[in-house]
N, C-alpha and C. Protein backbone atom coordinates (compact mmCIF):
# COMPACT_ATOMS: atom_id res chain seq x y z
N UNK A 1 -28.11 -10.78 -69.93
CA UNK A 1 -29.44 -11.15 -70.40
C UNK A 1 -29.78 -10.31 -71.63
N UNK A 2 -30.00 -10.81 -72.32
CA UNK A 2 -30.42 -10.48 -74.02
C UNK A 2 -31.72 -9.55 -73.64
N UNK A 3 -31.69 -8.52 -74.04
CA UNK A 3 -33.26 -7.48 -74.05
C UNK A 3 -34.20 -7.86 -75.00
N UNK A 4 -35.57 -8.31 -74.41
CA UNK A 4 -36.90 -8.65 -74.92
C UNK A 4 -36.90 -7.76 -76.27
N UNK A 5 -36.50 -6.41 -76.40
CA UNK A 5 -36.63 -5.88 -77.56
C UNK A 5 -35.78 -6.31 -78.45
N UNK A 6 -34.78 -6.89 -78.39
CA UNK A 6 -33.56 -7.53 -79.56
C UNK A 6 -34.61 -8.77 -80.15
N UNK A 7 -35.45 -9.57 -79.31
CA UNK A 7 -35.60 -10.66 -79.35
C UNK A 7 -37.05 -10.33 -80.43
N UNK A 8 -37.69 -9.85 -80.10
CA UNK A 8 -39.02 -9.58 -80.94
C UNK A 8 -39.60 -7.65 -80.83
N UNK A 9 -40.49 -7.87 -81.45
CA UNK A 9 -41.14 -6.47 -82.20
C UNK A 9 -41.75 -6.06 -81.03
N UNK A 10 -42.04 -4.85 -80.49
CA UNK A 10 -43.06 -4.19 -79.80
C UNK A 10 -44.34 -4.10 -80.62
N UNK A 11 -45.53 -4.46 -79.68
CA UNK A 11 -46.92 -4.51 -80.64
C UNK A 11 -47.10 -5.72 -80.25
N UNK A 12 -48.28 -6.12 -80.65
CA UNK A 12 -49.01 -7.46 -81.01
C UNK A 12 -48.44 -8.53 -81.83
N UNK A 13 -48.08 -9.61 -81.38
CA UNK A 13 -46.89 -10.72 -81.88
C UNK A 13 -47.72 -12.02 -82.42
N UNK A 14 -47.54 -12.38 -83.21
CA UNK A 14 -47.63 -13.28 -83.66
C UNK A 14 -46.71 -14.75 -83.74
N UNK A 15 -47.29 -15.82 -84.34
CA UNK A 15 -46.20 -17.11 -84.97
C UNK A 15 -45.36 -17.64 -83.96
N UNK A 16 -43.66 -17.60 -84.80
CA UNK A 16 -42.72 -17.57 -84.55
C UNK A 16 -42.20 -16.47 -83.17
N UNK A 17 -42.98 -15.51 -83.32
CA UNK A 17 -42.45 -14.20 -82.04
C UNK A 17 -42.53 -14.58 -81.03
N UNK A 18 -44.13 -15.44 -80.68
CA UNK A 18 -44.88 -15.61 -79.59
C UNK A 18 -43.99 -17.35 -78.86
N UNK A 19 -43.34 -17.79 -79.73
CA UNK A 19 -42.53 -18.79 -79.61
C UNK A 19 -41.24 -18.10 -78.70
N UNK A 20 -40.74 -17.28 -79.71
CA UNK A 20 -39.28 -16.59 -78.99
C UNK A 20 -39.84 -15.78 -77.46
N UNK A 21 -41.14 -15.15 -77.60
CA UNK A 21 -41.30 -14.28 -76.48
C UNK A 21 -41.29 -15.51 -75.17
N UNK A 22 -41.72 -16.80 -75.39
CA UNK A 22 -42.22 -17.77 -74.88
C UNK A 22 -40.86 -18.43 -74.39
N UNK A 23 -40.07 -18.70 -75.31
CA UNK A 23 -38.58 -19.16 -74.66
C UNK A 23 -37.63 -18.18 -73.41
N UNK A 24 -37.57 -16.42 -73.87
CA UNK A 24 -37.30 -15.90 -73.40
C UNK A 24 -37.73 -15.64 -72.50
N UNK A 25 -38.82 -16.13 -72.12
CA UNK A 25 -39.67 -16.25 -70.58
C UNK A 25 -39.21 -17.14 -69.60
N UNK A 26 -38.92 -18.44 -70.13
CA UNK A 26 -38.47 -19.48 -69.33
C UNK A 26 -37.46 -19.49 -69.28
N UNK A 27 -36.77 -18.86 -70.14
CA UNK A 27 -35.23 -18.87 -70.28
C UNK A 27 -34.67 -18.10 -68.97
N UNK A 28 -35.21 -17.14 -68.47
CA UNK A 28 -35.18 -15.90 -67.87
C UNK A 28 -35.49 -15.97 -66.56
N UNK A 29 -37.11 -16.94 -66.44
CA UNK A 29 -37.56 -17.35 -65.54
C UNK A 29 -38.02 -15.85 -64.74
N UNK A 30 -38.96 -15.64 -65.64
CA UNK A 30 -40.53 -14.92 -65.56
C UNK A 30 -41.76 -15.60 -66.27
N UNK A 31 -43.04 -14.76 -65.58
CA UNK A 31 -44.14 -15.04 -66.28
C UNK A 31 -44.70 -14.87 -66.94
N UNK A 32 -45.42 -14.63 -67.98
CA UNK A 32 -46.14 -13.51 -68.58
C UNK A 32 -48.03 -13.58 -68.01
N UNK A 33 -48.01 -12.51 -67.70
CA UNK A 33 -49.26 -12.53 -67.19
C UNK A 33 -50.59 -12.57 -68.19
N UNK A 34 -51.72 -13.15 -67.67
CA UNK A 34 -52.52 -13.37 -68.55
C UNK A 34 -54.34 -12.61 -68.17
N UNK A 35 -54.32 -12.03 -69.09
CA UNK A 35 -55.95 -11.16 -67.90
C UNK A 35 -56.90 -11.38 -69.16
N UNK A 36 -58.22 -11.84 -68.71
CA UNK A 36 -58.90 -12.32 -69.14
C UNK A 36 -59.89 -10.95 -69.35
N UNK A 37 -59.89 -10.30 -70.52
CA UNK A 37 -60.03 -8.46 -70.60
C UNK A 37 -62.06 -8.75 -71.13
N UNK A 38 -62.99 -8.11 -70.18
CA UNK A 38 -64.01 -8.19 -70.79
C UNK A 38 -65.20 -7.09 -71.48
N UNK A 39 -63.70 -5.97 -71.47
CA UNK A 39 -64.29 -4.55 -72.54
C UNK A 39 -62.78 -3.92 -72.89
N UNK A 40 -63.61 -3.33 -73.85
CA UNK A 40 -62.03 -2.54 -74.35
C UNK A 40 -61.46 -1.52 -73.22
N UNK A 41 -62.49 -1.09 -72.57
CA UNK A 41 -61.76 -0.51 -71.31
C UNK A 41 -60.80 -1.15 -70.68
N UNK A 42 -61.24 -2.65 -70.12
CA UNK A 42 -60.49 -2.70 -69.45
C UNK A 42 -59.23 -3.54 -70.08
N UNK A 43 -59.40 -3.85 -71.79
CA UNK A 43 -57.85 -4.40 -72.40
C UNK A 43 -57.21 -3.07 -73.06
N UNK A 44 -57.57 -1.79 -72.96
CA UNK A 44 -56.86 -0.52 -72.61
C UNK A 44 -55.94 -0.53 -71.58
N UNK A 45 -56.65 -0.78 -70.24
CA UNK A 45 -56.06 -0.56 -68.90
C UNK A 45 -54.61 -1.19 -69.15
N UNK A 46 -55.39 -2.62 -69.39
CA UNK A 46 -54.04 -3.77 -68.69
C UNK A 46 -52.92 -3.46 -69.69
N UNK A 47 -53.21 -2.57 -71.42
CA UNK A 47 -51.94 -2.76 -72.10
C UNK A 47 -51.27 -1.22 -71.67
N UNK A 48 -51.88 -0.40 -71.03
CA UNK A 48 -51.29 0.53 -70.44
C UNK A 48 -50.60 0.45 -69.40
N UNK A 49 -51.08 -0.47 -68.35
CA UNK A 49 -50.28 -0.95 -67.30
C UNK A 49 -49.26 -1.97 -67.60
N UNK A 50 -49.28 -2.98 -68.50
CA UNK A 50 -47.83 -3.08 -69.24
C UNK A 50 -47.03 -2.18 -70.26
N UNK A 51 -47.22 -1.45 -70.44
CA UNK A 51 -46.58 -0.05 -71.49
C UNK A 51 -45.70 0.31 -69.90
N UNK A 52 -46.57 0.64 -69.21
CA UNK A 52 -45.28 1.34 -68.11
C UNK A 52 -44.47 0.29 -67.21
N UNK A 53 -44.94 -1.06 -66.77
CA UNK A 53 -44.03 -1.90 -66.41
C UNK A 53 -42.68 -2.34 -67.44
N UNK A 54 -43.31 -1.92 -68.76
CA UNK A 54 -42.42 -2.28 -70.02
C UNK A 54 -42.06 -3.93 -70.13
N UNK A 55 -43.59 -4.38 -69.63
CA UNK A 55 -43.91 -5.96 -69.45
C UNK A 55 -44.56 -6.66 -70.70
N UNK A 56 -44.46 -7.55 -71.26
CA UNK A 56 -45.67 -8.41 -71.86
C UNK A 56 -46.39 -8.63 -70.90
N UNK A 57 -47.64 -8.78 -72.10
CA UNK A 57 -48.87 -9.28 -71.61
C UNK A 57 -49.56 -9.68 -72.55
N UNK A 58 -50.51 -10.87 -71.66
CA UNK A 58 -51.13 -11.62 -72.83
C UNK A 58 -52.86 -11.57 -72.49
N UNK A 59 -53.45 -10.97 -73.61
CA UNK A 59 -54.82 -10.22 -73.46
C UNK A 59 -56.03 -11.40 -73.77
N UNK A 60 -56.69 -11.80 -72.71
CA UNK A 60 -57.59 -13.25 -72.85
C UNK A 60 -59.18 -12.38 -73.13
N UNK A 61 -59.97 -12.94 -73.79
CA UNK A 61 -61.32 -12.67 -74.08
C UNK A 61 -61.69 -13.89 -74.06
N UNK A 62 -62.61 -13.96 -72.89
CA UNK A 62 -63.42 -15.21 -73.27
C UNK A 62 -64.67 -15.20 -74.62
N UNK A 63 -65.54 -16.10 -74.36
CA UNK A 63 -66.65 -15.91 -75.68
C UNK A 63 -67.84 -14.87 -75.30
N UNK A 64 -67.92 -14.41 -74.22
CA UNK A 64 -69.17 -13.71 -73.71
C UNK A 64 -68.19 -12.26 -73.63
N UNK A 65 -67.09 -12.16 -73.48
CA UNK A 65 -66.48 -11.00 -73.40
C UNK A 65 -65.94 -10.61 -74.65
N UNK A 66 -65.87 -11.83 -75.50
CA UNK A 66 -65.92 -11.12 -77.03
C UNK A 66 -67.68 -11.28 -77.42
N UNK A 67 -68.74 -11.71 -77.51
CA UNK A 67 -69.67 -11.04 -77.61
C UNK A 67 -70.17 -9.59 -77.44
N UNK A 68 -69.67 -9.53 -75.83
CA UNK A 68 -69.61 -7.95 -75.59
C UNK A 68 -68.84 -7.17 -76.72
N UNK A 69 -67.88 -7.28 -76.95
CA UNK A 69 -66.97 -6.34 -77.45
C UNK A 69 -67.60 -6.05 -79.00
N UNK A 70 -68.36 -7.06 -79.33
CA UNK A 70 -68.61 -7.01 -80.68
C UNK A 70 -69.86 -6.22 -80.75
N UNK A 71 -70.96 -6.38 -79.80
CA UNK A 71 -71.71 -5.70 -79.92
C UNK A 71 -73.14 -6.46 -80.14
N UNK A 72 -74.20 -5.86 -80.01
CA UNK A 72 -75.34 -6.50 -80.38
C UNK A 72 -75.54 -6.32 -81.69
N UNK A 73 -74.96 -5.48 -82.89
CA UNK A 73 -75.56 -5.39 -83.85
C UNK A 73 -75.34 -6.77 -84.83
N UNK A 74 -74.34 -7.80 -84.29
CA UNK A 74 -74.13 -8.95 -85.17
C UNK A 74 -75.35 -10.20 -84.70
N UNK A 75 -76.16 -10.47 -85.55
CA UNK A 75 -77.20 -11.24 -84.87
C UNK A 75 -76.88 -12.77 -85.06
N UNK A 76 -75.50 -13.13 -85.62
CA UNK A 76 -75.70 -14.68 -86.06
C UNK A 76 -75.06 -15.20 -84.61
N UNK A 77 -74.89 -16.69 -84.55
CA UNK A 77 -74.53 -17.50 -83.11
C UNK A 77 -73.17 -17.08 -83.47
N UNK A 78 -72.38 -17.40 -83.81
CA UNK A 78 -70.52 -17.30 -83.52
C UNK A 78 -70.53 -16.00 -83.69
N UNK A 79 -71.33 -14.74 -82.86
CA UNK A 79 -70.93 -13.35 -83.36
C UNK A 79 -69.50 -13.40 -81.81
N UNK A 80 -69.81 -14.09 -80.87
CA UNK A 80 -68.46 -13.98 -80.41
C UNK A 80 -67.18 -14.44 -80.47
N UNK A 81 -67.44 -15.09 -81.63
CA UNK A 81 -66.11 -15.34 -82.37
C UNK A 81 -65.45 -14.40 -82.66
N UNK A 82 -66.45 -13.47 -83.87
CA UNK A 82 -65.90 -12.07 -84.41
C UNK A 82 -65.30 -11.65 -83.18
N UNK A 83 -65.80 -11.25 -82.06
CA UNK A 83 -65.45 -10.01 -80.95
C UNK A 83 -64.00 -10.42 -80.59
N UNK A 84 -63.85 -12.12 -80.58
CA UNK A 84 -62.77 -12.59 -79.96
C UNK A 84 -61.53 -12.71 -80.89
């Protein structure tokens, strides 16, 4: 089995990566887990708890949990866009 690190970058993936990370999943026949993170605390946690599984993970913000993140100081309607 080909190592996830041959295949793409450590860090935050983009494009084409998220394609290969995506084949090499099914290819492999794993999941990648998906947590729906609604402060930076807790999308700290979950990329720390994949840092030591030495897992992907895929970090979900909904629109009220990117509101949160952004903050009250943005007063227009899509400020949880920004957050997200």
């Amino acid at each position: 089995m080909t190592s996830l690190c041959d295949i793409v970058p450590a860090g935050v993936i983009t494009g084409d990566n998220v394609v290969k990370l995506f084949d090499h999943a099914r290819e492999n026949g794993y999941a990648i887990p998906a947590v729906n993170c609604t402060s930076s605390s807790t999308a700290n946690a979950c990329l720390e708890s994949a840092r030591k599984a030495n897992s992907p993970i895929i970090i979900q913000v909904s629109n009220g949990g990117g509101a949160f993140l952004c903050g009250k100081g943005l007063k227009f309607a899509d400020s949880a866009v920004v957050g997200s």
